[in-house]
Protein backbone atom coordinates (compact mmCIF):
# COMPACT_ATOMS: atom_id res chain seq x y z
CA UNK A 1 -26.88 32.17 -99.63
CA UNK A 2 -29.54 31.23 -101.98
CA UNK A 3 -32.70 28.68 -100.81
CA UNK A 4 -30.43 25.28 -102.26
CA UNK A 5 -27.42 26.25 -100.49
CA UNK A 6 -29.07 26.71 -97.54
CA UNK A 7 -30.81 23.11 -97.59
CA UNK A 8 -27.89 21.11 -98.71
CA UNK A 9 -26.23 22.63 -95.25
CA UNK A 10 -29.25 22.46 -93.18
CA UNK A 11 -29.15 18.63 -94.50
CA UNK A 12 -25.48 18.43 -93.66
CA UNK A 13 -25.60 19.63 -90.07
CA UNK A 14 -28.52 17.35 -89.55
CA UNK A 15 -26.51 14.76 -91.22
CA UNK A 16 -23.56 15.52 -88.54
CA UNK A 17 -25.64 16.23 -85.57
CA UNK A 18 -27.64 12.53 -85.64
CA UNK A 19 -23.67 10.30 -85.11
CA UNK A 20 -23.33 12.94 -82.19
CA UNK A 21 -26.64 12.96 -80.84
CA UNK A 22 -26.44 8.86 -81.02
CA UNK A 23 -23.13 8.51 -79.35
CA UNK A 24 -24.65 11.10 -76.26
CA UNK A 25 -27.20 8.96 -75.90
CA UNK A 26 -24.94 5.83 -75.85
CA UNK A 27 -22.57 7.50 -73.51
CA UNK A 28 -24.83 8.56 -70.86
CA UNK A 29 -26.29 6.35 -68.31
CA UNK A 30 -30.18 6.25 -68.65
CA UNK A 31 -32.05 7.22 -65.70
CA UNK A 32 -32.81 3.64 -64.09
CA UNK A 33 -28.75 3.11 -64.05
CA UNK A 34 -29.06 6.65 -62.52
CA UNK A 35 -31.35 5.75 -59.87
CA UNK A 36 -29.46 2.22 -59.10
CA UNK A 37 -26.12 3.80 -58.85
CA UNK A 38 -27.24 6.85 -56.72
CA UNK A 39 -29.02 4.13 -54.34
CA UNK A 40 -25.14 1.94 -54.35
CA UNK A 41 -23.20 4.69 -53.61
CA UNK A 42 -25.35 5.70 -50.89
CA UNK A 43 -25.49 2.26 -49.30
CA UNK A 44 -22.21 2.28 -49.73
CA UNK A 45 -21.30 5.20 -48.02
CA UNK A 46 -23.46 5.12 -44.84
CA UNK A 47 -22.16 1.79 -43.77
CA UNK A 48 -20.11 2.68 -41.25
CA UNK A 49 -23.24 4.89 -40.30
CA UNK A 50 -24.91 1.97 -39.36
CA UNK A 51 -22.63 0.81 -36.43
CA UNK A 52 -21.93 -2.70 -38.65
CA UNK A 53 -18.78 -3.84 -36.28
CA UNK A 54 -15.23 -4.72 -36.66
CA UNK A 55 -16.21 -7.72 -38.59
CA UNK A 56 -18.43 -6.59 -41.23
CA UNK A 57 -16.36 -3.32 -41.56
CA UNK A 58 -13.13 -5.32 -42.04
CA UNK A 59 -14.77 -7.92 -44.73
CA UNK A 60 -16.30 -4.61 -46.48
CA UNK A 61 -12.53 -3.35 -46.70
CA UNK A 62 -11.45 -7.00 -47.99
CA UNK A 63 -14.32 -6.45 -50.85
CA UNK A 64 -14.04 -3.20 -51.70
CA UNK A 65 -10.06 -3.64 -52.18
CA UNK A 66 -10.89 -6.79 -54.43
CA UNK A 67 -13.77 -5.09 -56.79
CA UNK A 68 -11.03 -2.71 -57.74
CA UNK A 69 -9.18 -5.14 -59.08
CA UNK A 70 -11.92 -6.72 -60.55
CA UNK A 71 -13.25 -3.68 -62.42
CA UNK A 72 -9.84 -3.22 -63.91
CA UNK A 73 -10.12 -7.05 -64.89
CA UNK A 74 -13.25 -6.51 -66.55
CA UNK A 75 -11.67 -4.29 -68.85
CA UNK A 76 -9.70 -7.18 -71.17
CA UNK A 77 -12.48 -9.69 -70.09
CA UNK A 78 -15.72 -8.12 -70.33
CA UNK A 79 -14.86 -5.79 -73.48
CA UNK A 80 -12.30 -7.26 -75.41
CA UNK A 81 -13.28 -11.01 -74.06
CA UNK A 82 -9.39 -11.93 -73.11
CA UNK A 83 -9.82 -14.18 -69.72
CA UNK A 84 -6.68 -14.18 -67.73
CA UNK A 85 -5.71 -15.45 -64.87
CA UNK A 86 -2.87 -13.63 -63.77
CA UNK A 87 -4.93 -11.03 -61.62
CA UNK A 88 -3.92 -11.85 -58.36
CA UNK A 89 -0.28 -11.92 -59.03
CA UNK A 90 -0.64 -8.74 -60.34
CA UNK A 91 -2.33 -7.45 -57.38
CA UNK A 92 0.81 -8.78 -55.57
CA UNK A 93 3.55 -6.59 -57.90
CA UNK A 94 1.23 -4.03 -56.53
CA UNK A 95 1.54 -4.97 -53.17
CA UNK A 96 4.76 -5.63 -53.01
CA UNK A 97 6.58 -2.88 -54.58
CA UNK A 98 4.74 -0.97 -51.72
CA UNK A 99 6.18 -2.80 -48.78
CA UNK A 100 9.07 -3.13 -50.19
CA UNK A 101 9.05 0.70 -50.78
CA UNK A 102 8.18 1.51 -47.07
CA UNK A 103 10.53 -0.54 -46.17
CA UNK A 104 13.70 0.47 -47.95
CA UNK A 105 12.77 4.00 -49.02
CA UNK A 106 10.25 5.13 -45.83
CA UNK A 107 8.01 6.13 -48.40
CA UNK A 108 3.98 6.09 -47.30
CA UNK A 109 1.07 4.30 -49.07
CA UNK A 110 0.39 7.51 -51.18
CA UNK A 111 3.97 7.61 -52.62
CA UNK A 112 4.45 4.40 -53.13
CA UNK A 113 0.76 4.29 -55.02
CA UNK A 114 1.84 5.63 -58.18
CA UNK A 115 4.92 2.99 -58.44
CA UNK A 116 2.65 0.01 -57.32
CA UNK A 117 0.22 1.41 -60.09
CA UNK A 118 3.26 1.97 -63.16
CA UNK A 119 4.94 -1.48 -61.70
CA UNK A 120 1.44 -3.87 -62.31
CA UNK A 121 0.83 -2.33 -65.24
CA UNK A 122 3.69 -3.10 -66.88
CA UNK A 123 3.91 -6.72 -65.85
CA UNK A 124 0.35 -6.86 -66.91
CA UNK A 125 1.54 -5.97 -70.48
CA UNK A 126 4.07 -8.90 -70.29
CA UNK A 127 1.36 -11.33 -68.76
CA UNK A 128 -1.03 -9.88 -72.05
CA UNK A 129 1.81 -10.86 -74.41
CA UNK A 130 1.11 -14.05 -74.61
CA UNK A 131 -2.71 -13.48 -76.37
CA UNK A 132 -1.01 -12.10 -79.02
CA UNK A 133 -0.40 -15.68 -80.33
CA UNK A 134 -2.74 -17.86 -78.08
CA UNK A 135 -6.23 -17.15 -76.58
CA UNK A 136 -9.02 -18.71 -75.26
CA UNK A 137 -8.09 -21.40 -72.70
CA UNK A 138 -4.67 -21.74 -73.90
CA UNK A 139 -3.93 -18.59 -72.65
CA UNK A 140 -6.21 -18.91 -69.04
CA UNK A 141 -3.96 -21.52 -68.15
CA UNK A 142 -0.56 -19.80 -69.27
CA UNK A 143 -1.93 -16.77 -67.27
CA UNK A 144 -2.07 -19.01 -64.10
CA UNK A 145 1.43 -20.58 -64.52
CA UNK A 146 2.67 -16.75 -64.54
CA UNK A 147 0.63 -16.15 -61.34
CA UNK A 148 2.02 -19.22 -59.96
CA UNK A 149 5.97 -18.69 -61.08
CA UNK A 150 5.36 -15.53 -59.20
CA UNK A 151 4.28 -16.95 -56.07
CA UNK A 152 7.19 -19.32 -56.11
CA UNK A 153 9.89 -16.69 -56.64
CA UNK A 154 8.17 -14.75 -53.54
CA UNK A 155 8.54 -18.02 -51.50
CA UNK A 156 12.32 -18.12 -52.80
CA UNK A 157 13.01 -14.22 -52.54
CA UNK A 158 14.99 -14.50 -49.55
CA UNK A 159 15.09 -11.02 -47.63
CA UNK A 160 14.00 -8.86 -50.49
CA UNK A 161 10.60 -10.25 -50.59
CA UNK A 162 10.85 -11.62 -46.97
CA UNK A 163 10.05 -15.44 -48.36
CA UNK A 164 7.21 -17.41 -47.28
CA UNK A 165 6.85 -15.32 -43.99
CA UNK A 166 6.00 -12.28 -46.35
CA UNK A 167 6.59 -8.27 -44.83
CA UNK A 168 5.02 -6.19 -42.85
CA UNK A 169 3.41 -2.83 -43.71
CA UNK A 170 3.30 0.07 -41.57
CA UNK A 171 -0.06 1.41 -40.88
CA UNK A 172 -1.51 3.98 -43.25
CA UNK A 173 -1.28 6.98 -40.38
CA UNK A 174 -3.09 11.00 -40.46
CA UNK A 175 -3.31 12.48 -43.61
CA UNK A 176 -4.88 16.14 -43.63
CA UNK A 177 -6.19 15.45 -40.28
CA UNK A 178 -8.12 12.48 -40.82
CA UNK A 179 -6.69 9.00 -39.47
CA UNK A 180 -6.83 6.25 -41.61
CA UNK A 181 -6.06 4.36 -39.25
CA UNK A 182 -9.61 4.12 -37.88
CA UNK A 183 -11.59 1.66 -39.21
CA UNK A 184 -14.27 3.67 -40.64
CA UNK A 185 -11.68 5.91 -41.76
CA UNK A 186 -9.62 3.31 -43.25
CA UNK A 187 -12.99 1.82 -44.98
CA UNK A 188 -14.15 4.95 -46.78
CA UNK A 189 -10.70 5.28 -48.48
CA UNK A 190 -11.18 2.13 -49.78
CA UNK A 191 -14.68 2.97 -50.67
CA UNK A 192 -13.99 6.22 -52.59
CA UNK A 193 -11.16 4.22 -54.76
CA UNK A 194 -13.69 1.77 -55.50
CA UNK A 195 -16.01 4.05 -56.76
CA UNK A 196 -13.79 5.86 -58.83
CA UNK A 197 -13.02 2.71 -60.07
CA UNK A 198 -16.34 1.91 -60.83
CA UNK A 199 -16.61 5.18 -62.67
CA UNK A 200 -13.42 4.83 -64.78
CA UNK A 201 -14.44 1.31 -65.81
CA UNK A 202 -18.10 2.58 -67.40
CA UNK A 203 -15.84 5.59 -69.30
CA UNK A 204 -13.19 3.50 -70.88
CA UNK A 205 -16.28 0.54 -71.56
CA UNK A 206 -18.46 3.79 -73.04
CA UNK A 207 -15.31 5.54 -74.99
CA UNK A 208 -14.32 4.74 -78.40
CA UNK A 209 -11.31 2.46 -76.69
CA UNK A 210 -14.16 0.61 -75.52
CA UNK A 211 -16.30 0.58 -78.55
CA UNK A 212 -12.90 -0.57 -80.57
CA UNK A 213 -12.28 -3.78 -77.95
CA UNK A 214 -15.48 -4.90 -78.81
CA UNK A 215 -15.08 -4.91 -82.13
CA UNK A 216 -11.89 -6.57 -81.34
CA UNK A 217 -13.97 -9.42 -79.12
CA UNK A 218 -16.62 -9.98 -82.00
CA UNK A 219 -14.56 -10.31 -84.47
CA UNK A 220 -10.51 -9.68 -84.49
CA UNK A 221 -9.69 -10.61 -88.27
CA UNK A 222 -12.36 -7.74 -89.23
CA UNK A 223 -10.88 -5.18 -87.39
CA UNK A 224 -7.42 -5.90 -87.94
CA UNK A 225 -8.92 -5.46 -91.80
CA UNK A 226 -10.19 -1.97 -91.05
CA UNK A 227 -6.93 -1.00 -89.95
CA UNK A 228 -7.35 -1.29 -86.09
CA UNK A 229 -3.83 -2.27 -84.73
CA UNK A 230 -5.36 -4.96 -82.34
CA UNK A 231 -2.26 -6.24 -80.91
CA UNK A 232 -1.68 -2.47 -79.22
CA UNK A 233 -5.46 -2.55 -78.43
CA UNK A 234 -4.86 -6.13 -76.72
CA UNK A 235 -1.69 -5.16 -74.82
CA UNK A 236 -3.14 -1.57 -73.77
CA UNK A 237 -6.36 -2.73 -72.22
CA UNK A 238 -4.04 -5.51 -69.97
CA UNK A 239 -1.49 -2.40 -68.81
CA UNK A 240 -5.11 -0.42 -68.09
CA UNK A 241 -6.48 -3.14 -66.15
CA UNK A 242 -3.02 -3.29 -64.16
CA UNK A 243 -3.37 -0.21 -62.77
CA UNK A 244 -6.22 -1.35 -60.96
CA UNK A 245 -4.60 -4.11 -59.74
CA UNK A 246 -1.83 -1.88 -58.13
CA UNK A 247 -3.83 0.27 -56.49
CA UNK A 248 -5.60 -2.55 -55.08
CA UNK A 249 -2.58 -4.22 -53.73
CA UNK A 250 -1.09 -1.21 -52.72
CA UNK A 251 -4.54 -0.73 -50.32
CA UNK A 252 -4.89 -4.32 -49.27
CA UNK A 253 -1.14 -4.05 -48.09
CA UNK A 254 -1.74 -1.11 -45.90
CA UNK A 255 -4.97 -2.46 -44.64
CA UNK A 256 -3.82 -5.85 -43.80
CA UNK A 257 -0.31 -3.97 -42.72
CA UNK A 258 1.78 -7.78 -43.82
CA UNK A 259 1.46 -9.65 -47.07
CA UNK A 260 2.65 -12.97 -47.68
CA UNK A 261 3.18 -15.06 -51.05
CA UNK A 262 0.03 -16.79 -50.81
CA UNK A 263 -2.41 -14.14 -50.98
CA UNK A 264 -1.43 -13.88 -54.23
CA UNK A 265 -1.14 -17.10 -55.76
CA UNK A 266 -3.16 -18.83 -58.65
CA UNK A 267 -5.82 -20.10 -56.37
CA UNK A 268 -7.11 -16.22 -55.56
CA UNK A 269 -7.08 -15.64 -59.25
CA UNK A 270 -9.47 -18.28 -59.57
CA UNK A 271 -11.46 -16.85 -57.41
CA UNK A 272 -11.62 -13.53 -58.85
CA UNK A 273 -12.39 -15.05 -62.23
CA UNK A 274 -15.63 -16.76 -60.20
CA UNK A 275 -16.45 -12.98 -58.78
CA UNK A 276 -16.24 -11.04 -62.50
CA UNK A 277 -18.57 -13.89 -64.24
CA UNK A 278 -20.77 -14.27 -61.36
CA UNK A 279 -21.46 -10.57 -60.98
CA UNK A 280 -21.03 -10.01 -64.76
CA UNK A 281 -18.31 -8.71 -66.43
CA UNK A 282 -20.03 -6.44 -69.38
CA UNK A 283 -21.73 -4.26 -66.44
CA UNK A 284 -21.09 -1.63 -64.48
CA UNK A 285 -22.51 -3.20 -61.36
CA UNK A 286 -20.93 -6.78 -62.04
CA UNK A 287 -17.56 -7.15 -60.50
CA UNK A 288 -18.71 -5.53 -57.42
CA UNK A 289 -21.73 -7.90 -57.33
CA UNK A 290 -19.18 -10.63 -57.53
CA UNK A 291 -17.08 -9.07 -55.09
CA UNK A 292 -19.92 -9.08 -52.57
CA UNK A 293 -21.84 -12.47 -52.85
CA UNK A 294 -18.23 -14.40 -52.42
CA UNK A 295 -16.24 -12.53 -50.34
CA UNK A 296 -18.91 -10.62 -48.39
CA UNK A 297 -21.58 -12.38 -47.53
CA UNK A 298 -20.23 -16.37 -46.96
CA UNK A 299 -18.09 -14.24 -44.23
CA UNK A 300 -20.48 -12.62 -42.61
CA UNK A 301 -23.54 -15.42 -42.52
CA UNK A 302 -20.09 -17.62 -41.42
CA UNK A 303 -21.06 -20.04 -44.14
CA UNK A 304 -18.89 -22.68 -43.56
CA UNK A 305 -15.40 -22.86 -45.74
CA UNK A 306 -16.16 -25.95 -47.45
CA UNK A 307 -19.77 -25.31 -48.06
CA UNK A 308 -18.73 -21.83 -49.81
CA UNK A 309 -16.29 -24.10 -51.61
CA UNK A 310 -18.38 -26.37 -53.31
CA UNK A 311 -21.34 -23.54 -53.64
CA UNK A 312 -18.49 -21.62 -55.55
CA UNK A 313 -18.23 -24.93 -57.67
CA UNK A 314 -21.12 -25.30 -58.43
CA UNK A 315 -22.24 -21.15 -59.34
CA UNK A 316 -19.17 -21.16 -61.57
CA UNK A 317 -20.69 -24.00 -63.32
CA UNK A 318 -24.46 -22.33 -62.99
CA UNK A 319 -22.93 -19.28 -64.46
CA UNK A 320 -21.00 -20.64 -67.48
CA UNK A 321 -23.59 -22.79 -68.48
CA UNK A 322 -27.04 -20.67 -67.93
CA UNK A 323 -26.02 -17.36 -67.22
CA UNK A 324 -23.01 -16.41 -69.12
CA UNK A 325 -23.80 -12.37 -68.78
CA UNK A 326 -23.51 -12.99 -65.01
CA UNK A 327 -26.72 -12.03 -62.47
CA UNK A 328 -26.50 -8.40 -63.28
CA UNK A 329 -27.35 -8.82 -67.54
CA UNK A 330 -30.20 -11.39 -66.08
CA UNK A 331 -31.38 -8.75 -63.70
CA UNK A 332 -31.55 -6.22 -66.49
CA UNK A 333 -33.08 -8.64 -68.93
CA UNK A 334 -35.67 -9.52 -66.11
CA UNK A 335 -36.20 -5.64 -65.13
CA UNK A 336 -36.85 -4.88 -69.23
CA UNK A 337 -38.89 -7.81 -69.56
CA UNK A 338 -41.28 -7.04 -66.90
CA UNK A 339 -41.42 -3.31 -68.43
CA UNK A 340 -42.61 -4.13 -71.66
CA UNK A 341 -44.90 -6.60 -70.46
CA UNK A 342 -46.49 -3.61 -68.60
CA UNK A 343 -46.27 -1.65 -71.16
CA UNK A 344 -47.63 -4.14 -73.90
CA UNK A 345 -50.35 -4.48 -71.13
CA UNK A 346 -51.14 -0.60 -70.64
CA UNK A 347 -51.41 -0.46 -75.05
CA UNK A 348 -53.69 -3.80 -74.83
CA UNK A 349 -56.02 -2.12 -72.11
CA UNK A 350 -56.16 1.39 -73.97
CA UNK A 351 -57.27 -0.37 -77.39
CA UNK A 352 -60.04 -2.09 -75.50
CA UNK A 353 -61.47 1.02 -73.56
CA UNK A 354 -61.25 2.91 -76.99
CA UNK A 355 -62.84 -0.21 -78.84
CA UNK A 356 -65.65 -0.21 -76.40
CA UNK A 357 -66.21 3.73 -76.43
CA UNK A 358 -66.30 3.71 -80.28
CA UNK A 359 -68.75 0.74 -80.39
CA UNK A 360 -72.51 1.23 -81.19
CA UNK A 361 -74.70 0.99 -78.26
């Protein structure tokens, strides 16, 4: 190979190299997000290390269960910027299909998982139909109307869905000699599914289905004009983001062990909506941010139900109108902020001390 050959490849490789080198370095967390998600996991693991009690353990269950469904949320809100409201009723097709599973079949929280998962997912297709022709708050509200529709027809399912008394679920029981059935048990389950879905949600929002539902959110004429199908895009991330919301209903129904209509009516969507802007729903430690400062914490300081009401009020308005990345992108903003002001300060004293070395005495 003679000397041009060889430089028009070495400039080819170098060429190919720089889109792959870029995309690493967009995939991979950098080494702050490192440090902060190594220092949540481990908090989150040693709770029940720290002898918290039956009611903080319980209301860490109750949170954990609900940032799983709002990391799948996040998903057609935070990347494609879809907001539905339908996420609670999903959570209840979840739910449901595994009581009604135990109850009719005999079959155990792990079997019925997969059927809870397939069963959300599809009706969150049909609930993400609807943006296909309407979006924005159009489609909010229609969300809600399916969430409530669904709570009605639980209320008028007769025996099948046990009406407005709801079923009961047996308890979880010993699987591979560990009893889940114990409440630290019961709360690291709910833990590890949390943290895988915390994990899944930063791959799909750092994969090129990701990239592509962005471009979809910023502008959806352009890349339908670049050939992206968007509608499949649209409909996809909603069936993704109802898997979470089985497996969250299929845990919350073995951890409460009954479920009723009203745990899954439009009101609880609502507040998940609050949770996903509060925390933020375009990071990875958002939803479970959310999930923490308004069903966590009001429960344990036993902040009074209407005060947490109107404080909800009013942080949903806080957030919409000052902070619409949620308290995780201000945090970030804040921590970058105060990094290059150090570092602007470490240049500024280094010119000075070489200004004053190279000046005539």
């Amino acid at each position: 190979m003679n000397k041009d050959a060889s430089s028009a490849v070495a400039v080819a490789t170098a060429s190919t190299r720089r889109p792959i080198q870029e995309r690493r370095r967009q995939f991979w967390p950098s080494r702050e997000l490192m440090v902060v998600a190594a220092l949540v996991v481990f908090g989150v693991l040693v709770l029940p290390w720290l002898n918290p009690g039956y009611r903080i353990l319980s209301f860490a269950i109750t949170t954990g269960v609900t940032a799983i469904v709002l990391y799948g949320m996040a998903i057609p809100f935070g990347q494609a910027g879809i907001m539905s409201l339908g996420y609670a009723g999903l959570m209840g097709f979840g739910a449901y299909t595994a009581a009604i599973l135990s109850r009719d079949f005999g079959m155990n929280m792990w079997e019925a998982m997969p059927f809870s998962a397939v069963v959300a997912a599809v009706c969150a297709g049909l609930f993400g139909l609807p943006s296909l022709r309407i979006s924005g708050h159009h489609f909010a509200i229609t969300t809600y109307v399916m969430c409530e529709l669904l709570r009605i027809s639980l209320i008028n399912g007769g025996k099948f869905t046990g009406a407005a008394t709801g079923l009961d679920v047996p308890p979880v029981g010993t699987v591979l000699g560990v009893n889940f059935n114990k409440l630290g048990n019961a709360y690291l389950l709910v833990a590890a599914f949390m943290l895988a879905s915390m994990l899944i949600a930063y791959l799909i929002a750092n994969s090129k289905y990701g990239r592509t539902l962005r471009s979809i959110r910023e502008n959806e004429q352009l890349a339908r004009s670049v050939g992206i199908n968007t509608n499949l895009y649209k409909v996809g991330a909603f069936m993704l983001s109802g898997l979470f919301a089985g497996v969250g209903g299929d845990l919350q129904a073995y951890n409460f062990r009954h479920i009723s209509p009203d745990l899954y009516g439009g009101a609880t969507s609502l507040y998940f909506a609050l949770m996903v802007m509060l925390g933020g729903p375009r990071t990875i430690f958002g939803p479970l941010t959310g999930a923490v400062i308004v069903t966590f914490l009001p429960e344990v300081m036993r902040v009074d139900p209407v005060d947490s009401r109107i404080a909800y009020g009013l942080a949903l308005i806080a957030v919409i109108m000052l902070l619409p990345g949620g308290i995780i992108a201000v945090l970030e903003r804040g921590y970058q902020w105060g990094v290059a002001a150090v570092h602007g300060a470490r240049t500024s004293v280094s010119r000075r001390l070489s200004s004053l070395r190279g000046a005539p005495r």
